[in-house]
Protein backbone atom coordinates (compact mmCIF):
# COMPACT_ATOMS: atom_id res chain seq x y z
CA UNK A 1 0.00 0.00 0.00
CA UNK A 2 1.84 3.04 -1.06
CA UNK A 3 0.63 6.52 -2.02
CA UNK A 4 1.77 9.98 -2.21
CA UNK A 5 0.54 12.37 -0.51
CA UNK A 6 2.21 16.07 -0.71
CA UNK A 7 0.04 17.65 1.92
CA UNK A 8 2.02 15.18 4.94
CA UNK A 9 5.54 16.79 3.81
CA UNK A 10 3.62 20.44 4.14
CA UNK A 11 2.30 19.54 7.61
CA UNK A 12 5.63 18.36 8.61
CA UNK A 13 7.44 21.47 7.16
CA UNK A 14 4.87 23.41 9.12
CA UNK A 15 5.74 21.97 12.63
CA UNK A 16 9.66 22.20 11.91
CA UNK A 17 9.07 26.07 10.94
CA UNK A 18 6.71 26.71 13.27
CA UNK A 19 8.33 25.60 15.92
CA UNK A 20 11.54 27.77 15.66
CA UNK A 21 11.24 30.61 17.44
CA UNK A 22 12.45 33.83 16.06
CA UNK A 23 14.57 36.31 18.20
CA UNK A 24 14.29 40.05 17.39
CA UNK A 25 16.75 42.70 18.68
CA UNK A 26 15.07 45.61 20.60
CA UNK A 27 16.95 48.61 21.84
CA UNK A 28 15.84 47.55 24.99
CA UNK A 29 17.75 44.27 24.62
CA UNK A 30 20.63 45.95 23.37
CA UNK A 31 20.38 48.83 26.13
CA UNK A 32 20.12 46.03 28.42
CA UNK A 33 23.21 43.96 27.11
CA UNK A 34 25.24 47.78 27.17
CA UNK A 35 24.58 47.95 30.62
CA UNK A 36 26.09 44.60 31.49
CA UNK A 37 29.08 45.48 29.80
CA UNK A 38 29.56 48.73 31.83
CA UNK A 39 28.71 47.17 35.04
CA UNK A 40 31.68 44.29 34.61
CA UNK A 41 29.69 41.28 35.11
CA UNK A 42 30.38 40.08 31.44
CA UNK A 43 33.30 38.72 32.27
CA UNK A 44 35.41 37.94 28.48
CA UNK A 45 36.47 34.38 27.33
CA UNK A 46 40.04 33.55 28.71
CA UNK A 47 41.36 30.80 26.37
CA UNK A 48 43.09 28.08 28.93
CA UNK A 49 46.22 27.95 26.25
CA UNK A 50 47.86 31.42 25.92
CA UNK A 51 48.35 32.14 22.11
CA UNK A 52 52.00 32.50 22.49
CA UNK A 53 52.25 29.13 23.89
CA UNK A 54 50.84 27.86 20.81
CA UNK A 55 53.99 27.31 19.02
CA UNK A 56 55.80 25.71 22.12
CA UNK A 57 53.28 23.08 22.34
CA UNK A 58 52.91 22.02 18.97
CA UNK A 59 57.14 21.89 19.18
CA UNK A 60 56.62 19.69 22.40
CA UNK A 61 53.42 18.00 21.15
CA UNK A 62 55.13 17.18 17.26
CA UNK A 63 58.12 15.58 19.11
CA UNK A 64 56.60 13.32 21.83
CA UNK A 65 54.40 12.13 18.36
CA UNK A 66 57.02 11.27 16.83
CA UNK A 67 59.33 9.35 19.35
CA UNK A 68 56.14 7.18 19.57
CA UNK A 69 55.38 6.68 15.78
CA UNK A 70 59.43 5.73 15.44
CA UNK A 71 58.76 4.14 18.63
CA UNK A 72 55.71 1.90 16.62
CA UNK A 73 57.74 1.48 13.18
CA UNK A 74 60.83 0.14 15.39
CA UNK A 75 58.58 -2.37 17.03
CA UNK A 76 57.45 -3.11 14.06
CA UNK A 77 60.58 -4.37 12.28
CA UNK A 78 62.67 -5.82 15.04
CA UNK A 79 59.93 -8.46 16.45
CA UNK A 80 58.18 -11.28 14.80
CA UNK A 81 54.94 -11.23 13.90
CA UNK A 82 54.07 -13.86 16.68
CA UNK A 83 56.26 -12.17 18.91
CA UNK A 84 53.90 -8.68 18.74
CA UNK A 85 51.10 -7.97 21.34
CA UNK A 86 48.11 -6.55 19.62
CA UNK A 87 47.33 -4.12 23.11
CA UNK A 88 51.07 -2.63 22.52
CA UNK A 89 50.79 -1.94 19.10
CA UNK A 90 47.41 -0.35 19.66
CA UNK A 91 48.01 1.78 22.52
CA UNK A 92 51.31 2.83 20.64
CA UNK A 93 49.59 3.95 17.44
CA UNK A 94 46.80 5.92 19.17
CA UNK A 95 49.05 7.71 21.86
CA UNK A 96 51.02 8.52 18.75
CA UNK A 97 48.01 9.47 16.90
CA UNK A 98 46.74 11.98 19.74
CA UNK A 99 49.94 13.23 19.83
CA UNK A 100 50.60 14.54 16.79
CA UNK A 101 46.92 15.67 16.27
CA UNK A 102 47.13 18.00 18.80
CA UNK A 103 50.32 18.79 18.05
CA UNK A 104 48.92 19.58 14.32
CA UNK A 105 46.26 21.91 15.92
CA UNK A 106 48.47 23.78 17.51
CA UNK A 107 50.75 23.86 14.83
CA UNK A 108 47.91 25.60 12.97
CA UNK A 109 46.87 27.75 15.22
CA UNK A 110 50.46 29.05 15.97
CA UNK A 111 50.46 29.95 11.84
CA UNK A 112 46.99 31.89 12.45
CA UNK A 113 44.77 29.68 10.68
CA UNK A 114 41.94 29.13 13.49
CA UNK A 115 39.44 26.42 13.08
């Protein structure tokens, strides 16, 4: 039993818009939001990371990566197959992994591009 029916996608489009609410700026609002300001208790966003540190901890970040991927790829070639523990090379490859992700983003974000 199939049939189509256009009027069920119009009822549901009417529920999804209708149901957003809509969010107009007053003077009052923005009188109101001035106000705050003056008074101090917006307090502005203090990024935990210092953007001059960036470039330090993607250094510090890149190398600790990389000791553990040369880490990995030495592991790798000196043992056996039947020798290798599939927790070790596991933990290895995703504490190098988190490593030198983060000390990619930071790498970025030392060169200014923000993401």
């Amino acid at each position: 039993f199939f049939f189509n029916d256009t009027a069920t996608t119009e009822i549901y489009t009417e529920q999804i818009v209708g149901s957003v609410r809509c969010v107009q700026e007053t003077e009052q609002s923005m009188d109101h939001l001035k106000e705050l300001i003056k008074s101090n208790k917006v307090v502005p966003y203090q990024a935990p990371v210092a953007s001059e540190e960036f470039e330090s901890w993607a250094l510090i970040l890149l190398f600790i990566g990389f000791c553990l991927m040369m880490w990995f790829f030495i592991y790798q070639i000196t043992y056996r197959k039947v020798e290798r523990y599939l927790i070790k090379e596991l933990t290895i490859g995703l504490l190098s992994a988190l490593f030198l992700g983060s000390g990619t983003f930071f790498f970025l974000l030392s060169v200014g591009l923000y993401m």
